[in-house]
Protein backbone atom coordinates (compact mmCIF):
# COMPACT_ATOMS: atom_id res chain seq x y z
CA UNK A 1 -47.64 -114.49 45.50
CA UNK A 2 -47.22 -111.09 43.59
CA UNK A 3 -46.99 -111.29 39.53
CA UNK A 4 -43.46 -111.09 37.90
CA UNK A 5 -42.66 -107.65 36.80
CA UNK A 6 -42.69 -108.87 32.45
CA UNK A 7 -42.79 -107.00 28.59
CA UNK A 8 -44.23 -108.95 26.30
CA UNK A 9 -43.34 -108.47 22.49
CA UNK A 10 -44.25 -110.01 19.32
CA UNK A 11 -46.73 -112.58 17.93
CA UNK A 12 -46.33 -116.41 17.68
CA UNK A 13 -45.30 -119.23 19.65
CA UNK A 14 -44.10 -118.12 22.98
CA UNK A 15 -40.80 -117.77 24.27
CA UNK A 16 -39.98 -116.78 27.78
CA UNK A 17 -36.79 -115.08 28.81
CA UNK A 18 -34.95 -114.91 32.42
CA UNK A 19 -31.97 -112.50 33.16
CA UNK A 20 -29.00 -113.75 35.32
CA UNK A 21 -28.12 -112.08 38.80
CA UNK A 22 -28.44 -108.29 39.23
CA UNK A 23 -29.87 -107.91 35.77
CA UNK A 24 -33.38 -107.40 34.78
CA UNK A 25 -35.74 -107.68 31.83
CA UNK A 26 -33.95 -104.57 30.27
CA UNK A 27 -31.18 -106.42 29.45
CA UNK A 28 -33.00 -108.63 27.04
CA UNK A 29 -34.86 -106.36 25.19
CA UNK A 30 -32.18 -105.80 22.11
CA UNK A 31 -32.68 -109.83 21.94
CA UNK A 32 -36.27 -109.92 22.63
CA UNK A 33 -37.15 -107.49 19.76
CA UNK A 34 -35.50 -109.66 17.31
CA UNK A 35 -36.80 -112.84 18.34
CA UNK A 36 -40.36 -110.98 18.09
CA UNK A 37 -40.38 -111.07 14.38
CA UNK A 38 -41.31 -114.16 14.72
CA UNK A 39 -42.31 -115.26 18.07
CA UNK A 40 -44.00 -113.72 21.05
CA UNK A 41 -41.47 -113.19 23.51
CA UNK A 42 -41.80 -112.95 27.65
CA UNK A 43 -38.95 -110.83 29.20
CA UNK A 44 -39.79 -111.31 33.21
CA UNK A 45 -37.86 -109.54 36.05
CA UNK A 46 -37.25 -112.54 38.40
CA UNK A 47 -38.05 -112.30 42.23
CA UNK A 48 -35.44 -110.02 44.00
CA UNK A 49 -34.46 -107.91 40.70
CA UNK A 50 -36.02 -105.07 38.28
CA UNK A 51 -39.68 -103.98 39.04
CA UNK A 52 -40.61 -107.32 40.81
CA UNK A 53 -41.87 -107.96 43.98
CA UNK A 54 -38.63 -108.16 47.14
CA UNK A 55 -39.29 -111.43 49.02
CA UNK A 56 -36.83 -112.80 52.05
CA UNK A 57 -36.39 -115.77 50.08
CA UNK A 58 -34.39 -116.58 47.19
CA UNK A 59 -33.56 -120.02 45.98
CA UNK A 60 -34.04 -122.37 42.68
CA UNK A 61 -37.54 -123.80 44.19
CA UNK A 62 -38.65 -120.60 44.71
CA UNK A 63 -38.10 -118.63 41.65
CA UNK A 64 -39.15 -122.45 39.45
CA UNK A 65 -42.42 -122.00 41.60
CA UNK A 66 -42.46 -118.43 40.47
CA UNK A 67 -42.40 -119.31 36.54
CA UNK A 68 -44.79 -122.04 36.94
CA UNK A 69 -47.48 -119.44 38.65
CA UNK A 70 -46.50 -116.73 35.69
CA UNK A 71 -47.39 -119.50 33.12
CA UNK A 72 -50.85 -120.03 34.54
CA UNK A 73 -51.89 -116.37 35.21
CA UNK A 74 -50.56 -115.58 31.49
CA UNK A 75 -52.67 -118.67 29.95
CA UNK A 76 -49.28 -119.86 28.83
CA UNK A 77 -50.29 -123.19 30.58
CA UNK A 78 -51.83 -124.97 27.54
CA UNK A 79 -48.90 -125.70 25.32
CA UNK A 80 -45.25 -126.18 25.92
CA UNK A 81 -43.37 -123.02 25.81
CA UNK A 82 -39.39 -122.15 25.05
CA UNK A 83 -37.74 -121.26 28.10
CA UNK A 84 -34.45 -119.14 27.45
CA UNK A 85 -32.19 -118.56 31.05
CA UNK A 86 -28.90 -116.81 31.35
CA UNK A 87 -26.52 -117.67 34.35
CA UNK A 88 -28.83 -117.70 37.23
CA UNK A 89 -31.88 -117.46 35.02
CA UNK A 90 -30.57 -120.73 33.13
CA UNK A 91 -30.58 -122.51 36.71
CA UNK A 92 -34.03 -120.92 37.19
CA UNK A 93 -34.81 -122.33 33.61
CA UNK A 94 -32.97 -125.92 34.08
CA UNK A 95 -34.88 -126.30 37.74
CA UNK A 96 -38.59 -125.55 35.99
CA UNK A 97 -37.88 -127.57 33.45
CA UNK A 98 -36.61 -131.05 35.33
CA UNK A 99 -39.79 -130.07 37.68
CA UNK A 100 -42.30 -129.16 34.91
CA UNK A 101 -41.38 -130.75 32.28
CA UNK A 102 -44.92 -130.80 30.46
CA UNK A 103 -44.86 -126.83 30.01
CA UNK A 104 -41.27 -126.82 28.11
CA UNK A 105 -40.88 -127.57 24.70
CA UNK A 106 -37.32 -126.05 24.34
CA UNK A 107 -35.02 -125.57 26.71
CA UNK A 108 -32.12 -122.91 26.15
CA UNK A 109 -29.19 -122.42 28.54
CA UNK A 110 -26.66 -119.58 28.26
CA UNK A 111 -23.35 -119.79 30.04
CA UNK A 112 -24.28 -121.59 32.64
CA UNK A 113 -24.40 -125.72 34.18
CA UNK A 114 -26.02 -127.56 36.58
CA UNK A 115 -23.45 -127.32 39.47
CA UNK A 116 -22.14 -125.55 42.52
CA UNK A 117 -19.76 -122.91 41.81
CA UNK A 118 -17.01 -121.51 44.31
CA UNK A 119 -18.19 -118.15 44.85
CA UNK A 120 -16.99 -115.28 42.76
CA UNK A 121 -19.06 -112.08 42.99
CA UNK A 122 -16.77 -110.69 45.62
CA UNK A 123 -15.40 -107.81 43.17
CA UNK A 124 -19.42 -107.24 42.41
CA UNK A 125 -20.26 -107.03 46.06
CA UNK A 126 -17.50 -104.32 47.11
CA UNK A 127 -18.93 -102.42 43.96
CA UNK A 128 -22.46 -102.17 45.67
CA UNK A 129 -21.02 -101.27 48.56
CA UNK A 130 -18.66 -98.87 47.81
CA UNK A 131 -21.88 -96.86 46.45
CA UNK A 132 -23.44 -94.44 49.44
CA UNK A 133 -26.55 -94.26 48.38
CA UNK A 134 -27.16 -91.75 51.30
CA UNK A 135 -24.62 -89.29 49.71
CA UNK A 136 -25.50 -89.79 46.24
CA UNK A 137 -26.17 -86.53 44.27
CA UNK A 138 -25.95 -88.66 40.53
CA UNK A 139 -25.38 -91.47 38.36
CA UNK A 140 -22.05 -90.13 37.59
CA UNK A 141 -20.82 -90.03 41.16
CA UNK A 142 -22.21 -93.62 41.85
CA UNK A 143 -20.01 -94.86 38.65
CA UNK A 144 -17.14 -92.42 40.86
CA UNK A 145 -17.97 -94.47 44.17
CA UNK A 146 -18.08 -97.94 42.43
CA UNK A 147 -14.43 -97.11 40.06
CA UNK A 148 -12.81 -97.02 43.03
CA UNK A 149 -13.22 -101.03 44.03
CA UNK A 150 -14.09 -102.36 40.73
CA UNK A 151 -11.77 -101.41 37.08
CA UNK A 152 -14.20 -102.62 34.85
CA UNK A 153 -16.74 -100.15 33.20
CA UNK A 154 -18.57 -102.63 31.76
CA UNK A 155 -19.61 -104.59 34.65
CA UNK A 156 -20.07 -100.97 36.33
CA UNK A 157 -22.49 -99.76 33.82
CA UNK A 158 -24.70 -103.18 34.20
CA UNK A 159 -24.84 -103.05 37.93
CA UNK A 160 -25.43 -99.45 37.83
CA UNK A 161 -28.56 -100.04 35.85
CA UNK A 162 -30.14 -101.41 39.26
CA UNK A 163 -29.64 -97.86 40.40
CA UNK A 164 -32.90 -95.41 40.71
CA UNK A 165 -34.47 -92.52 41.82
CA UNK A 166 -36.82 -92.10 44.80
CA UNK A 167 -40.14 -90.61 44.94
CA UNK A 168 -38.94 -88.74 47.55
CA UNK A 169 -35.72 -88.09 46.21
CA UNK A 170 -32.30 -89.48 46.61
CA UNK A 171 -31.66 -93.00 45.22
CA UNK A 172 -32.07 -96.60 45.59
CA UNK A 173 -30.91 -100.38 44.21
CA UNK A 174 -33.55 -101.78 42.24
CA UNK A 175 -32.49 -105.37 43.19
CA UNK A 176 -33.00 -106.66 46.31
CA UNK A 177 -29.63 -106.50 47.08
CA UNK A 178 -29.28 -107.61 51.10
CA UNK A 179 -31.35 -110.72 50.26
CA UNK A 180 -29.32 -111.32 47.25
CA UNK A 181 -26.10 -111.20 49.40
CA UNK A 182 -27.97 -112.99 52.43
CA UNK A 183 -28.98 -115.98 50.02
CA UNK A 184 -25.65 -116.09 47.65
CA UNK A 185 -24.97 -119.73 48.98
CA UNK A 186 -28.15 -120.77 47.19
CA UNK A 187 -27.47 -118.72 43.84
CA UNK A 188 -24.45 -120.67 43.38
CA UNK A 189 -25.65 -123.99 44.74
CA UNK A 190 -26.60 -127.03 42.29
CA UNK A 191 -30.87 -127.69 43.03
CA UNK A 192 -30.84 -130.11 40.56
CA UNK A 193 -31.70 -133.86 42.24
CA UNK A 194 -30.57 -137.16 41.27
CA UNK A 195 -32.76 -138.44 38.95
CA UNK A 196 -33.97 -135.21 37.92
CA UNK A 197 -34.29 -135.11 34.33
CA UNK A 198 -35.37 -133.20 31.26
CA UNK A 199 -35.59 -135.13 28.09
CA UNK A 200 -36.80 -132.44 25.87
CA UNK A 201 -34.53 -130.40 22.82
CA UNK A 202 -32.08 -128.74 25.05
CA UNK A 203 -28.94 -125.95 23.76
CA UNK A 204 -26.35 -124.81 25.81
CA UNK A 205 -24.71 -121.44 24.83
CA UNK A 206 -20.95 -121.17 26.09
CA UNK A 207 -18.68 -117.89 25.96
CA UNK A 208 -15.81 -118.79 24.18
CA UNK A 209 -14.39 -116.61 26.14
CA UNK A 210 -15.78 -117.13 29.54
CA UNK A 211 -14.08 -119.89 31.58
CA UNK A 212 -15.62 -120.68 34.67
CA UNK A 213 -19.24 -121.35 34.02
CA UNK A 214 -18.94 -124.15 31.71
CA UNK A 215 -16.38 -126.41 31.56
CA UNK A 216 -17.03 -129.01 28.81
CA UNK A 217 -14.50 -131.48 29.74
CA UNK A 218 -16.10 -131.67 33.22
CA UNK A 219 -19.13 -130.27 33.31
CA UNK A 220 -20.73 -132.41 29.81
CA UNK A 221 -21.24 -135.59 31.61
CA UNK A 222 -23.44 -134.57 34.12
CA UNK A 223 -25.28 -131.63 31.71
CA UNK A 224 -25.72 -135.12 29.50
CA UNK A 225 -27.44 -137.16 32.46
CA UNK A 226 -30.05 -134.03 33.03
CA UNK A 227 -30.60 -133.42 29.79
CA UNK A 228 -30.01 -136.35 27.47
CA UNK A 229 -30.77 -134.02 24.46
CA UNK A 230 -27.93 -131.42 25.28
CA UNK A 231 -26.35 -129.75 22.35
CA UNK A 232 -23.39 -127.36 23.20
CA UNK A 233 -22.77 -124.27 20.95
CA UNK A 234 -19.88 -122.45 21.81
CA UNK A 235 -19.56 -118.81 20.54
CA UNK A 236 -15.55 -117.67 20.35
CA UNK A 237 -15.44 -114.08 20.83
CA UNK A 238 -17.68 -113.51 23.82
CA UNK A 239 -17.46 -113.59 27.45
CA UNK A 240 -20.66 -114.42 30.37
CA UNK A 241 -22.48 -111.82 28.60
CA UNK A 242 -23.06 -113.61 25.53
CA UNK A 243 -26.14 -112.08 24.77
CA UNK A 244 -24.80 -108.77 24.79
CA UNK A 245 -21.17 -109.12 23.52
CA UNK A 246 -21.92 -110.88 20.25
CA UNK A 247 -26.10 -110.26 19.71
CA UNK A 248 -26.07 -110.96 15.98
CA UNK A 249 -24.61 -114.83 16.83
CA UNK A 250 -26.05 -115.15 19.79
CA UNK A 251 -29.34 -115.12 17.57
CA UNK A 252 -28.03 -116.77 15.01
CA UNK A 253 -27.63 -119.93 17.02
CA UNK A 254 -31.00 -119.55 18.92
CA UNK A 255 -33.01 -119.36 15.54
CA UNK A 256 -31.18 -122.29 14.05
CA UNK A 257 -32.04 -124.27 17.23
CA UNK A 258 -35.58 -122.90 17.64
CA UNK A 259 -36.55 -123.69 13.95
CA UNK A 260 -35.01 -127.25 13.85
């Protein structure tokens, strides 16, 4: 198996950090360089997504299987690391740890629970496609191309970070983005078995603002049978993109729970 495309910042214990779907390490790095005051942080492009290596397949195994082999080939194999996972990284994150529970110490989910979801990148989809990247002369007439079937320049700018230029000119998605569509039943799927279980210190981050991912009122028994240590923190004014909508709580929560 290729390496993980990674940046690795700070000193310290080690912390390792997975983006959610159609993101990349990038989108961690305003995080990462805080945390690497104190810690020495691991931002990894997951299978599929930023400068890693394209593969057919894309499911929980696969990208738990990935992690594990990263931890070896970075001698990150001898002690129990922090494992931080956003949306589909957090179900990347939850998976390695109920498999491997020996190499986590701390376990830190954001926005996300250990269930199927009804699918809901639809809006996301059409904005990828509405892009033709065989016509495309610039960034500016890609955000053009995507305004059209998606409102929301937010979520426009993030996807259109996947966007880059040839060698040969012209322009291409970064993420693997027909595999990503082919395999979309698994990215949404629950790989957790019964009886799998992580009993180590375990946070989950919630957008107060962001309603479908985690639902405490159903969703808190089962986190509780996976991970019998499960804190929630809930922070009010953000949506999915926690991380990036309210960075100075965001860390302010993750320190707390990293230096209890």
């Amino acid at each position: 198996m290729e390496s993980l495309n990674n940046k690795v910042l700070g000193e310290g214990k080690d912390i390792i950090i997975l983006h959610g779907l159609f993101g990349m390490l990038d989108n961690w790095q305003t995080i990462g360089k805080q945390l690497a005051t104190d810690y020495r942080v691991w931002l990894v492009d997951q299978r599929n997504h930023g400068k890693s290596f394209h593969n057919d397949f894309h499911s929980y195994y696969q990208m738990s299987d990935d992690l594990h082999e990263f931890m070896e080939e970075h001698d990150l194999d001898n002690e129990p690391v922090t494992v931080i996972g956003h949306s589909m990284g957090g179900k990347t994150a939850m998976q390695f740890a109920v498999e491997s529970p020996e190499y986590v110490d701390k376990l830190i989910i954001v926005d996300i629970a250990p269930k199927l979801y009804p699918p809901g990148h639809e809006a996301i989809f059409k904005g990828f496609a509405a892009v033709d990247l065989d016509k495309l002369t610039s960034r500016q007439q890609a955000d053009e191309m995507m305004a059209e079937v998606l409102d929301d320049l937010s979520i426009r700018q993030f996807l259109l970070k996947n966007l880059t230029r040839k060698k040969e000119g012209g322009y291409r998605w970064k993420c693997n983005l027909p595999v990503l569509v082919a395999n979309y039943d698994m990215i949404i799927d629950n790989t957790l078995d019964f009886g799998g279980q992580f009993e180590g210190a375990t946070l989950f981050i919630k957008g107060g603002k962001s309603e479908r991912y985690i639902v405490p009122e159903e969703d808190w028994e089962t986190i509780k049978y996976h991970f019998p240590k499960a804190e929630l923190a809930i922070i009010e004014e953000a949506g999915h993109w926690i991380h990036a909508e309210q960075p100075e709580k965001f860390l302010e929560v993750v320190r707390e729970f990293l230096e209890k």
